[in-house]
PDB file of N, CA and C in Angstrom:
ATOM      1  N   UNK A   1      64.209 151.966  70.586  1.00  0.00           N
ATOM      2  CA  UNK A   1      64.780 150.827  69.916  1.00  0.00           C
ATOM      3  C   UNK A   1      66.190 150.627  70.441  1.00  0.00           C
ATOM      4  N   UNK A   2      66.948 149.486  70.842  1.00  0.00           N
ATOM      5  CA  UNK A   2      67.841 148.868  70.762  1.00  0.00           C
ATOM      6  C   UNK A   2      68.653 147.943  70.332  1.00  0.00           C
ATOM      7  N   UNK A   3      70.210 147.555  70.132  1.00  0.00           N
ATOM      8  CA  UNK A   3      70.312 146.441  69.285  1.00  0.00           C
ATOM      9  C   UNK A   3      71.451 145.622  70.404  1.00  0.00           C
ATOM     10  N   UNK A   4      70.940 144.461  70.119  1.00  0.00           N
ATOM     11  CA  UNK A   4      71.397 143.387  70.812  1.00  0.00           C
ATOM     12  C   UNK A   4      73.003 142.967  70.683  1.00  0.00           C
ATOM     13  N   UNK A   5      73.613 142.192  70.903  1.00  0.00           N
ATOM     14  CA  UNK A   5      74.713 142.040  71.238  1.00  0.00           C
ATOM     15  C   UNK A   5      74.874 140.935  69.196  1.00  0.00           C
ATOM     16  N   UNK A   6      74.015 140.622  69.122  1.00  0.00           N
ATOM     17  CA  UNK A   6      73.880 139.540  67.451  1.00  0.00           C
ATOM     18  C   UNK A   6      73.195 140.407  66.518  1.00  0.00           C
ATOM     19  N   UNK A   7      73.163 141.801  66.709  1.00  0.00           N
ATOM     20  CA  UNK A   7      72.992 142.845  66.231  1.00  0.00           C
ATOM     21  C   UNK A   7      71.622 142.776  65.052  1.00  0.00           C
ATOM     22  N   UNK A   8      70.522 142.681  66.293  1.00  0.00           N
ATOM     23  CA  UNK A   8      69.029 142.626  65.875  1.00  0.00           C
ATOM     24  C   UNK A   8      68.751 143.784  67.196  1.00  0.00           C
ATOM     25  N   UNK A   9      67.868 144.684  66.136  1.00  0.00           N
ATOM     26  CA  UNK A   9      67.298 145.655  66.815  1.00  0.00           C
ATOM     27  C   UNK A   9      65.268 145.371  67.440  1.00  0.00           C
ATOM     28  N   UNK A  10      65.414 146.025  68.386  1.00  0.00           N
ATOM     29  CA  UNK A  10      64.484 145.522  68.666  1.00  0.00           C
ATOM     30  C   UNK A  10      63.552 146.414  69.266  1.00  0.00           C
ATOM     31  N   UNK A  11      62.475 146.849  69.916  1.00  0.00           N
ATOM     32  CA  UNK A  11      61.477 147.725  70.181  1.00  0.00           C
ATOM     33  C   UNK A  11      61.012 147.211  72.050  1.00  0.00           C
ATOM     34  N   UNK A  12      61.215 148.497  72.597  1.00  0.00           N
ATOM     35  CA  UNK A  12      60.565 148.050  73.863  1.00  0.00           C
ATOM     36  C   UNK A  12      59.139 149.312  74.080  1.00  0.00           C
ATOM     37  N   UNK A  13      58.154 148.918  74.747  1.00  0.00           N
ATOM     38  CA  UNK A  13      57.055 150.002  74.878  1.00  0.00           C
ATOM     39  C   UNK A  13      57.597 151.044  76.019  1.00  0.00           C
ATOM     40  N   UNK A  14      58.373 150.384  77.121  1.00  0.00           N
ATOM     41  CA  UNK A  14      58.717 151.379  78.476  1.00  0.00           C
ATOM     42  C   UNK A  14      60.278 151.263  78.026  1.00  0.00           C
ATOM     43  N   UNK A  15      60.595 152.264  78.855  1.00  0.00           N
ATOM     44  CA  UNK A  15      62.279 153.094  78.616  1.00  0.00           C
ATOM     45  C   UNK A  15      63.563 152.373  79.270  1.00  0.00           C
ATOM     46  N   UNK A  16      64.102 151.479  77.788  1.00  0.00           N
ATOM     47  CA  UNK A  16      64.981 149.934  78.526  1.00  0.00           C
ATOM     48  C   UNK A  16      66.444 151.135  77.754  1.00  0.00           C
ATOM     49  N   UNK A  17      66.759 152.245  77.986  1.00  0.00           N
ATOM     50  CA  UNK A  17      67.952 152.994  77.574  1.00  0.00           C
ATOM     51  C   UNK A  17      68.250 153.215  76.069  1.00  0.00           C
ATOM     52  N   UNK A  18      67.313 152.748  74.687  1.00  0.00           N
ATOM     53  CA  UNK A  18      67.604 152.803  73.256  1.00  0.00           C
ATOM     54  C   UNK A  18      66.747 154.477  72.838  1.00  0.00           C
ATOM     55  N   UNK A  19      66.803 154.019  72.083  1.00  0.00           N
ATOM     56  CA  UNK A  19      66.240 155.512  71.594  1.00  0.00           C
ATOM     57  C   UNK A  19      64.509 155.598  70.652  1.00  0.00           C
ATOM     58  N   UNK A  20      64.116 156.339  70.948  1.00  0.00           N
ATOM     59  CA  UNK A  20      62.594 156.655  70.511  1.00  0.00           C
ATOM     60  C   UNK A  20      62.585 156.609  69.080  1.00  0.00           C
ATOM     61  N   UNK A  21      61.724 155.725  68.570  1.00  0.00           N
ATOM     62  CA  UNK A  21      61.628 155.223  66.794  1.00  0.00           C
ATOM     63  C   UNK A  21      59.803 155.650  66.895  1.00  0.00           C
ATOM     64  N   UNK A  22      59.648 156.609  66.168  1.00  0.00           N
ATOM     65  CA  UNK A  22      58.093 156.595  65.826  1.00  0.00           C
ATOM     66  C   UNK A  22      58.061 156.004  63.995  1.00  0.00           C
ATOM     67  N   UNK A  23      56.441 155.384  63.661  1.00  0.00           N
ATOM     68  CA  UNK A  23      56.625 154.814  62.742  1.00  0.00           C
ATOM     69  C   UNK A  23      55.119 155.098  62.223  1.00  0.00           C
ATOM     70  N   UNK A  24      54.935 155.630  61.354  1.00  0.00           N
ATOM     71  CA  UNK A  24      53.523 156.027  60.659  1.00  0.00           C
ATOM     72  C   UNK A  24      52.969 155.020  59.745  1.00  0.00           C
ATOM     73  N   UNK A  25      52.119 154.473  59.548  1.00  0.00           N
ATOM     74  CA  UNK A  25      51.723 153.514  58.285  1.00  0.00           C
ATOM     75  C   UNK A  25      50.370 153.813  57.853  1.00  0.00           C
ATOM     76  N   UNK A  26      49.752 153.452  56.561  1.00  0.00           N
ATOM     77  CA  UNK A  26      48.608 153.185  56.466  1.00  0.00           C
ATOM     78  C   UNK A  26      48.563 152.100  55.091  1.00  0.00           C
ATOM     79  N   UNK A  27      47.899 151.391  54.857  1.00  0.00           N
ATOM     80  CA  UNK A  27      47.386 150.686  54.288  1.00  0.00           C
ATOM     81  C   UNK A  27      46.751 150.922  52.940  1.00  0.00           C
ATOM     82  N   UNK A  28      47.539 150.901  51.523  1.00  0.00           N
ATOM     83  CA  UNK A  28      47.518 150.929  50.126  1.00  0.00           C
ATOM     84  C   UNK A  28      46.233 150.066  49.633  1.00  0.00           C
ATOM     85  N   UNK A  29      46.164 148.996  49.488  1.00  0.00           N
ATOM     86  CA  UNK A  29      45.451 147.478  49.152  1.00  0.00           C
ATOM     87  C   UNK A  29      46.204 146.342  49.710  1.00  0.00           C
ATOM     88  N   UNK A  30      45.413 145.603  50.115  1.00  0.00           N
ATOM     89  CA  UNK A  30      45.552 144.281  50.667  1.00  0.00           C
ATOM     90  C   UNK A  30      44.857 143.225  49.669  1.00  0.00           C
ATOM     91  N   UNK A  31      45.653 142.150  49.559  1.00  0.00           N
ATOM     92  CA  UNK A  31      44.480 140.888  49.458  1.00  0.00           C
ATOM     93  C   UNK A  31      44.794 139.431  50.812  1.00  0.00           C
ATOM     94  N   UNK A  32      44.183 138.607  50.399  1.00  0.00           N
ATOM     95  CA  UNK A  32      44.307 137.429  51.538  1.00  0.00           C
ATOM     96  C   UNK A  32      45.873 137.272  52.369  1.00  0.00           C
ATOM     97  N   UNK A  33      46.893 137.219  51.311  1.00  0.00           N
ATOM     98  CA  UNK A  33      48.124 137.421  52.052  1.00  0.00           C
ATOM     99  C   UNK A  33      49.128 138.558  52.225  1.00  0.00           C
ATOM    100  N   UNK A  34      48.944 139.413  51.363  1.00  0.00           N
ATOM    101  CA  UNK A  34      50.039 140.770  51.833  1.00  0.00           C
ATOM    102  C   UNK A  34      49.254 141.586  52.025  1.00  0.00           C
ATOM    103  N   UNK A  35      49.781 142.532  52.740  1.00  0.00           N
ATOM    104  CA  UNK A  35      48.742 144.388  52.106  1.00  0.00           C
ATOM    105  C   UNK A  35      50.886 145.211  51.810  1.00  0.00           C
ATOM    106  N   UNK A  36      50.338 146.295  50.762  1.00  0.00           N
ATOM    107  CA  UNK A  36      51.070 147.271  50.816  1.00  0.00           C
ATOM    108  C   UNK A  36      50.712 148.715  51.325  1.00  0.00           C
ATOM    109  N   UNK A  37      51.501 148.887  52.586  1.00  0.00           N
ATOM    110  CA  UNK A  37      51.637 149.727  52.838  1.00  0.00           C
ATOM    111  C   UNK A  37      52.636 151.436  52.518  1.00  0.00           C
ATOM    112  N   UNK A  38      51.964 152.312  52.793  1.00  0.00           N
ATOM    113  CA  UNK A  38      52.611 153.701  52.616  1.00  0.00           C
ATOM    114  C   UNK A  38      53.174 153.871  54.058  1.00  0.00           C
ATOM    115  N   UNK A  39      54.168 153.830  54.303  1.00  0.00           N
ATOM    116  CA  UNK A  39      55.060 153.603  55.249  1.00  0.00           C
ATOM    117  C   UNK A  39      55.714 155.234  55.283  1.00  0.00           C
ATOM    118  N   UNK A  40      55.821 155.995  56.958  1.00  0.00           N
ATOM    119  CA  UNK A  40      56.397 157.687  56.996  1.00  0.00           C
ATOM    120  C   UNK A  40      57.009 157.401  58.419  1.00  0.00           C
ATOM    121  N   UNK A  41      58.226 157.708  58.607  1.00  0.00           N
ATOM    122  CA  UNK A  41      59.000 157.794  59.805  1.00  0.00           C
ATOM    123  C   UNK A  41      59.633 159.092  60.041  1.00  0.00           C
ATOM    124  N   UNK A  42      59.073 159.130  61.303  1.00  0.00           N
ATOM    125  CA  UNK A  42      59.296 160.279  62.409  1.00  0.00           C
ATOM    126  C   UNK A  42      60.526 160.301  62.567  1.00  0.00           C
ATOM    127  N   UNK A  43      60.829 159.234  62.685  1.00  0.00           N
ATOM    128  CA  UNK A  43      62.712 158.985  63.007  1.00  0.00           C
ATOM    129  C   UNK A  43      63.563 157.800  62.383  1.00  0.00           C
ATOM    130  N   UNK A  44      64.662 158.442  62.302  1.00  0.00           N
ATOM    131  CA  UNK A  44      65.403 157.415  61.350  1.00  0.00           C
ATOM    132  C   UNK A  44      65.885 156.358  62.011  1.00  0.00           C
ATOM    133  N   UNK A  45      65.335 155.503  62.744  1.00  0.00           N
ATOM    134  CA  UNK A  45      66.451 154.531  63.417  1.00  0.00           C
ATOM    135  C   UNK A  45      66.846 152.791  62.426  1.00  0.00           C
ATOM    136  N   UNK A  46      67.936 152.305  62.668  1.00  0.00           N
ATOM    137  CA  UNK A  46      68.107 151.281  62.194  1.00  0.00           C
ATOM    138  C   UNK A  46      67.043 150.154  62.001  1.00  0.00           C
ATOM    139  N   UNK A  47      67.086 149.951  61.514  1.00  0.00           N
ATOM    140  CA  UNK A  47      65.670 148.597  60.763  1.00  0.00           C
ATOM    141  C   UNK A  47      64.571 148.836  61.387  1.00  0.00           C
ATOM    142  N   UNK A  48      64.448 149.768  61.443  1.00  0.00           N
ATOM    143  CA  UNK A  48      63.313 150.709  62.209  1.00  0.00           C
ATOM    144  C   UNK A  48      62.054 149.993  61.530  1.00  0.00           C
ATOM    145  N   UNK A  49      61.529 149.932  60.601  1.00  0.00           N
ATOM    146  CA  UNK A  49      60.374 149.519  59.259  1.00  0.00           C
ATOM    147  C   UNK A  49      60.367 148.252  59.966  1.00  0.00           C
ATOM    148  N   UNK A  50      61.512 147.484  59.421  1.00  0.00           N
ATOM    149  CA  UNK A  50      61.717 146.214  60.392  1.00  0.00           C
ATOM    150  C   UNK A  50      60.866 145.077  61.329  1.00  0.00           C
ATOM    151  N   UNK A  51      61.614 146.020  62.191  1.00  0.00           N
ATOM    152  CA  UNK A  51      61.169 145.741  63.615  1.00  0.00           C
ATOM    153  C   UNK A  51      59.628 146.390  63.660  1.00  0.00           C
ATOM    154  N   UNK A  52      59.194 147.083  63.477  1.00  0.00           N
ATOM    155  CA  UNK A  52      58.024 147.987  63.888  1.00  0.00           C
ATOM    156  C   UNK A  52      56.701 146.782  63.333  1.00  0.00           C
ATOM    157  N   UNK A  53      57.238 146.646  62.088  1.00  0.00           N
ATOM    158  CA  UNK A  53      56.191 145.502  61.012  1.00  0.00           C
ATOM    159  C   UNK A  53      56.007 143.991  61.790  1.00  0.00           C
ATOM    160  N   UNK A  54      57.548 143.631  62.224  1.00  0.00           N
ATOM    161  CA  UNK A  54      57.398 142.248  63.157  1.00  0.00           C
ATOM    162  C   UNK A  54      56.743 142.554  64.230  1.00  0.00           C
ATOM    163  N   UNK A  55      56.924 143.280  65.443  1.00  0.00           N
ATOM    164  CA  UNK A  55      56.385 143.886  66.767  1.00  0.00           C
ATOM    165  C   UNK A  55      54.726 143.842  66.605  1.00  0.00           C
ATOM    166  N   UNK A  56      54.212 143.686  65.086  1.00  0.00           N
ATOM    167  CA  UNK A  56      52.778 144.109  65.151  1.00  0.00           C
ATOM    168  C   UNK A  56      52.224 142.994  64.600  1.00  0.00           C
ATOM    169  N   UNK A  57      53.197 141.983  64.142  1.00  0.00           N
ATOM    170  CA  UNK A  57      52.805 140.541  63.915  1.00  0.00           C
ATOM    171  C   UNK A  57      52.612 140.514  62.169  1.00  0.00           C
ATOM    172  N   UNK A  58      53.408 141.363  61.814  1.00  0.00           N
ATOM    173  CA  UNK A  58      52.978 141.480  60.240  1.00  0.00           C
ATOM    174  C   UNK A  58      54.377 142.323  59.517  1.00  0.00           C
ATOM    175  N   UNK A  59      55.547 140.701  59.323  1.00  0.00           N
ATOM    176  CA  UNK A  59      56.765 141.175  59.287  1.00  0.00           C
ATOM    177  C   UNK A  59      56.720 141.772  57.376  1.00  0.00           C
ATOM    178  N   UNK A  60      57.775 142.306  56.655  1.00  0.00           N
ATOM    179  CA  UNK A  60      58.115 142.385  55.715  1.00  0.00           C
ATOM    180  C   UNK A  60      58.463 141.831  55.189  1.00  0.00           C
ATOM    181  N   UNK A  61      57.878 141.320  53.646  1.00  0.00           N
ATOM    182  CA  UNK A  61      58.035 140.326  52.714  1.00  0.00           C
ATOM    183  C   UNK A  61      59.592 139.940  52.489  1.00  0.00           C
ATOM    184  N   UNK A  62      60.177 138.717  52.559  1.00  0.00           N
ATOM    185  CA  UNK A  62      61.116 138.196  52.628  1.00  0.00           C
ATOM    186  C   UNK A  62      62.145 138.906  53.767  1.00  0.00           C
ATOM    187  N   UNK A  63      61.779 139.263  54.734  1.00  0.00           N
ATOM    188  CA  UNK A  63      62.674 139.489  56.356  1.00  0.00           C
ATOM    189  C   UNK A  63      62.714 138.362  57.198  1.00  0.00           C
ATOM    190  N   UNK A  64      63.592 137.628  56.779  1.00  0.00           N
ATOM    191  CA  UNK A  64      63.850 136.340  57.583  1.00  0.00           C
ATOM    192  C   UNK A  64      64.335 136.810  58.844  1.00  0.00           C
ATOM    193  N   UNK A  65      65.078 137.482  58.348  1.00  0.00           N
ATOM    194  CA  UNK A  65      65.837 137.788  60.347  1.00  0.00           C
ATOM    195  C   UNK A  65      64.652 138.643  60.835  1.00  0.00           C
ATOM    196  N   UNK A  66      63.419 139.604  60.535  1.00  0.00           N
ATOM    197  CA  UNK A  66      62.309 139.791  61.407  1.00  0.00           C
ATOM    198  C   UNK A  66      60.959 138.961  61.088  1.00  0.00           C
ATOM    199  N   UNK A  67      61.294 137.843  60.770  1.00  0.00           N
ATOM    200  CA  UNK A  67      59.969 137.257  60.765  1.00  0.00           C
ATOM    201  C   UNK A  67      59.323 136.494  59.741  1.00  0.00           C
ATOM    202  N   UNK A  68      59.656 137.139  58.718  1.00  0.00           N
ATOM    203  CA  UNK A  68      58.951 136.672  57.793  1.00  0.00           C
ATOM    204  C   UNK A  68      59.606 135.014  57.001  1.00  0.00           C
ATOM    205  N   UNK A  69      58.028 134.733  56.733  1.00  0.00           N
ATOM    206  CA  UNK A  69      58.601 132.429  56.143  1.00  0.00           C
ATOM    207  C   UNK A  69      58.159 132.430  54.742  1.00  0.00           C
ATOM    208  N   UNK A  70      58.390 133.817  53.617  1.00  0.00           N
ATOM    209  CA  UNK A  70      57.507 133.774  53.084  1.00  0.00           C
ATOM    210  C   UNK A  70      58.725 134.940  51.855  1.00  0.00           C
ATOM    211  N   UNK A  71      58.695 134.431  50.847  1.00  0.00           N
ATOM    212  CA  UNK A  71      59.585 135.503  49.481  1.00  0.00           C
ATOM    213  C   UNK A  71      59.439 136.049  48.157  1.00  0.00           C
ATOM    214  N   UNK A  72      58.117 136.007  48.105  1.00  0.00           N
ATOM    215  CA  UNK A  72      57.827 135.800  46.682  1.00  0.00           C
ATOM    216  C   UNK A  72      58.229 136.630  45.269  1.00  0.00           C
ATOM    217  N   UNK A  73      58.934 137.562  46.249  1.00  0.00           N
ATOM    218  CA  UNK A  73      59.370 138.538  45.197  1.00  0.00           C
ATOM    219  C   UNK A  73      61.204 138.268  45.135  1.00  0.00           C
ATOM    220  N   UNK A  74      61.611 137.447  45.747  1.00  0.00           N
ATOM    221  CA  UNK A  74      62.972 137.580  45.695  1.00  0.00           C
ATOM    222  C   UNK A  74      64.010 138.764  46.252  1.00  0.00           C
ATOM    223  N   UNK A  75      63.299 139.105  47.166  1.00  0.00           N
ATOM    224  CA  UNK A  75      64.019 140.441  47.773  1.00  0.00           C
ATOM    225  C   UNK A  75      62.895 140.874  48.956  1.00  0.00           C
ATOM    226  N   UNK A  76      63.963 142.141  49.481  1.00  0.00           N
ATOM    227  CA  UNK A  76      63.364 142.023  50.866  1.00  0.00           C
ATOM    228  C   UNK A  76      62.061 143.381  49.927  1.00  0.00           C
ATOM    229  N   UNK A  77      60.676 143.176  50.781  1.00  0.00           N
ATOM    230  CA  UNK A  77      59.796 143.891  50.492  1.00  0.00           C
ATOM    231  C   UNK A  77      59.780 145.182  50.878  1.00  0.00           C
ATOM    232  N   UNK A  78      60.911 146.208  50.362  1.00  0.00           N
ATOM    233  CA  UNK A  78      61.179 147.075  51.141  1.00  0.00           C
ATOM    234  C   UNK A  78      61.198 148.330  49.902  1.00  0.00           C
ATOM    235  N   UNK A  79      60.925 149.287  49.433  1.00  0.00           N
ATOM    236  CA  UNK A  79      61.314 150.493  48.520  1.00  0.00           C
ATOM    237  C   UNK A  79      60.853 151.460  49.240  1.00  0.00           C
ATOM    238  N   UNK A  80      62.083 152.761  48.967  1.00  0.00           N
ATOM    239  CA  UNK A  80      61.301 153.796  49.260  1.00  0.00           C
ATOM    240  C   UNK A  80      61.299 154.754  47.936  1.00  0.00           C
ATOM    241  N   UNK A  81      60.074 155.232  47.991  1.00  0.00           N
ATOM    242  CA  UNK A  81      59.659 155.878  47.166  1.00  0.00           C
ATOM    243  C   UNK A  81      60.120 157.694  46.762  1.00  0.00           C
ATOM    244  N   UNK A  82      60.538 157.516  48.024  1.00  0.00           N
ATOM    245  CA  UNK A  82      60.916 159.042  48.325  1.00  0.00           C
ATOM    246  C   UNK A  82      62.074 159.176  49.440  1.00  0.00           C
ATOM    247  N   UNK A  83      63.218 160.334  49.168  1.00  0.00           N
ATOM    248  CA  UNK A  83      63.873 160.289  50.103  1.00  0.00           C
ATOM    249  C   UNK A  83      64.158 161.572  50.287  1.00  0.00           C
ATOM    250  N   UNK A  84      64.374 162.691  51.615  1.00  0.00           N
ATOM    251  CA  UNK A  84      64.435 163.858  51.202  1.00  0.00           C
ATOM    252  C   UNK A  84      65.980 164.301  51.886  1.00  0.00           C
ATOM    253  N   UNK A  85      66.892 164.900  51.864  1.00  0.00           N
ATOM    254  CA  UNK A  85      67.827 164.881  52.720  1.00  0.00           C
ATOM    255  C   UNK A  85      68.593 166.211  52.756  1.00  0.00           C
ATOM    256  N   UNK A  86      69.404 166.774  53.111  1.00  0.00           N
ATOM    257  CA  UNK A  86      69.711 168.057  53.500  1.00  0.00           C
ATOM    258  C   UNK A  86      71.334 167.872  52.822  1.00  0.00           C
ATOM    259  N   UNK A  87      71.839 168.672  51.576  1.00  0.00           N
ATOM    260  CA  UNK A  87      72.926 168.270  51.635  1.00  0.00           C
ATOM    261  C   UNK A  87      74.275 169.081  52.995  1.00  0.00           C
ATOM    262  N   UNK A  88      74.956 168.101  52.830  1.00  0.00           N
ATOM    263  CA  UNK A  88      75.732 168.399  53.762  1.00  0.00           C
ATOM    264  C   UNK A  88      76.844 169.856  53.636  1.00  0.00           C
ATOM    265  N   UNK A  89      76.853 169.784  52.493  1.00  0.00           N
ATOM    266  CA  UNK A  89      77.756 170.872  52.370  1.00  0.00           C
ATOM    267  C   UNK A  89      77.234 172.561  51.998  1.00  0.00           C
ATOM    268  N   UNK A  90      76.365 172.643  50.579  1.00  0.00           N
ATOM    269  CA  UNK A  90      75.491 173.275  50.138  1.00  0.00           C
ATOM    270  C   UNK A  90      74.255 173.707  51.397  1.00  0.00           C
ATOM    271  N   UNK A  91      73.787 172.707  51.827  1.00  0.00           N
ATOM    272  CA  UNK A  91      72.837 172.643  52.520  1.00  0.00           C
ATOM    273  C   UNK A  91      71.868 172.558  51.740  1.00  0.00           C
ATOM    274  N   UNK A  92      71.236 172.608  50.609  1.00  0.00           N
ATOM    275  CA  UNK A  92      70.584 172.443  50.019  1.00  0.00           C
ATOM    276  C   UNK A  92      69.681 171.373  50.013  1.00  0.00           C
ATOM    277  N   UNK A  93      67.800 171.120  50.274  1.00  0.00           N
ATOM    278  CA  UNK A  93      67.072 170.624  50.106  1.00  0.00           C
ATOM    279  C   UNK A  93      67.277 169.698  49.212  1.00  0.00           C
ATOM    280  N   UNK A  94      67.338 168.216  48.943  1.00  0.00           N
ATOM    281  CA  UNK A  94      67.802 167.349  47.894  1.00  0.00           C
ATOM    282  C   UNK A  94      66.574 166.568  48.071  1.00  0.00           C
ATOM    283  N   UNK A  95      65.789 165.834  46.702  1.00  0.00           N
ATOM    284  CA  UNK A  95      64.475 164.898  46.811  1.00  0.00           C
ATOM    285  C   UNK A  95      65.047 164.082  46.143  1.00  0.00           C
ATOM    286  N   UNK A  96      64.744 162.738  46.560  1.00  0.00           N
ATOM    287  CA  UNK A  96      64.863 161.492  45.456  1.00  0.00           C
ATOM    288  C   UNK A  96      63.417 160.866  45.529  1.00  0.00           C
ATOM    289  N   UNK A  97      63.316 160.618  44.204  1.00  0.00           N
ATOM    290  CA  UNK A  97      61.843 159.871  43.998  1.00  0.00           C
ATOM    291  C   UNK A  97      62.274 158.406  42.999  1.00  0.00           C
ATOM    292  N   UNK A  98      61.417 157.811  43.173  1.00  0.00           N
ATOM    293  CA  UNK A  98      61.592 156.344  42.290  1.00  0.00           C
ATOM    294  C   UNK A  98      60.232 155.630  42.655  1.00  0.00           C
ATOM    295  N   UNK A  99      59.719 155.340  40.802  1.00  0.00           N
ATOM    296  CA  UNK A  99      58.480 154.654  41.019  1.00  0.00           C
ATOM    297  C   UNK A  99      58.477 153.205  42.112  1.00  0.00           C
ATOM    298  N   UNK A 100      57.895 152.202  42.333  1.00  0.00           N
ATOM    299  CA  UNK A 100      57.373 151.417  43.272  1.00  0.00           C
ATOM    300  C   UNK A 100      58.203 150.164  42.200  1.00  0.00           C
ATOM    301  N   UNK A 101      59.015 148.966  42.597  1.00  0.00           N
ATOM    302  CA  UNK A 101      58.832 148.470  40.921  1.00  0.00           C
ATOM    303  C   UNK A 101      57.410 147.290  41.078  1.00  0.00           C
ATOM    304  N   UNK A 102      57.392 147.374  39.645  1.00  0.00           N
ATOM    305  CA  UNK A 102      56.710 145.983  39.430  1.00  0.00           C
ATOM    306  C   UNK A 102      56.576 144.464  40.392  1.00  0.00           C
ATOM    307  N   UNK A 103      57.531 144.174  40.513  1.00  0.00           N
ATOM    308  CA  UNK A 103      57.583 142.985  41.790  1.00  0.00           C
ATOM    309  C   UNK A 103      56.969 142.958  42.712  1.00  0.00           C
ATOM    310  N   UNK A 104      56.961 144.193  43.564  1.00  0.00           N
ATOM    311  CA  UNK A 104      56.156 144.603  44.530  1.00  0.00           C
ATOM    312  C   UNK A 104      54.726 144.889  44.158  1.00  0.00           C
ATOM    313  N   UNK A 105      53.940 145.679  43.216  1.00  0.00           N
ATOM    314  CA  UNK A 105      52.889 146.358  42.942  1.00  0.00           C
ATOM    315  C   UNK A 105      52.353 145.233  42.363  1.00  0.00           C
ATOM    316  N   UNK A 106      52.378 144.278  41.915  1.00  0.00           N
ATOM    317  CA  UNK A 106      52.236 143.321  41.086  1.00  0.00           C
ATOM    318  C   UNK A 106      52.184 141.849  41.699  1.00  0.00           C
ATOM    319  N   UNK A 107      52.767 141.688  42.314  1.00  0.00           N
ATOM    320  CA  UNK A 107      52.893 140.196  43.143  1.00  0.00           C
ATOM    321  C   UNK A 107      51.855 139.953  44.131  1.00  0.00           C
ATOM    322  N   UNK A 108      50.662 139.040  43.502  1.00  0.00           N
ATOM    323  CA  UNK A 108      50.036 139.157  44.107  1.00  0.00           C
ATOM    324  C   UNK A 108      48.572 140.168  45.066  1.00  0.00           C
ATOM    325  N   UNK A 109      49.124 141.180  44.544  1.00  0.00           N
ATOM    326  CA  UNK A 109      47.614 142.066  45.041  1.00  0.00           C
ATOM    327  C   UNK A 109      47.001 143.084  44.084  1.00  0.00           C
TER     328      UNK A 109
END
């Protein structure tokens, strides 16, 4: 992944000098217009989710700057459910969890 000079990141398949973004998904329920996905990244890169969702022709609910013509929830279609992180000082294993909200789970599918 790389980011442009109007600072949109972007995905190349062969090696244009950005850095390697892997991106795991699978597929929750769908109906005619959204599916929700369970979304797992290999690597943390900037709008990584993003870009990966536009690149495959199936941007994230209300991501105007990747794609998406479409808002129904009033926010970008984005939660994470889980976050795990290392503290910095302690070092200590840290989890954050937070249910899915309503808007999302609910709108539509």
């Amino acid at each position: 992944m790389k980011e442009t000079r109007t600072y949109k990141v972007y995905s190349n398949p062969t090696d244009n000098g950005g850095q390697l973004a892997i991106t795991h998904y699978r597929k929750i329920r769908s109906n005619r217009q959204y599916s929700l996905l369970e979304v797992c990244l290999e690597t943390g890169r900037k709008n990584q989710i993003r870009v990966h969702m536009e690149e495959i022709g199936h941007p994230v609910v209300g991501d105007k700057k990747y794609g998406s013509t479409v808002n129904p929830i009033k926010r970008l279609g984005l939660h994470a459910t889980a976050l795990t992180i290392v503290h910095p000082i302690s070092k200590e294993i840290m989890k954050f969890e937070s249910e899915i909200p309503s808007s999302i789970l609910n709108k539509s599918l």
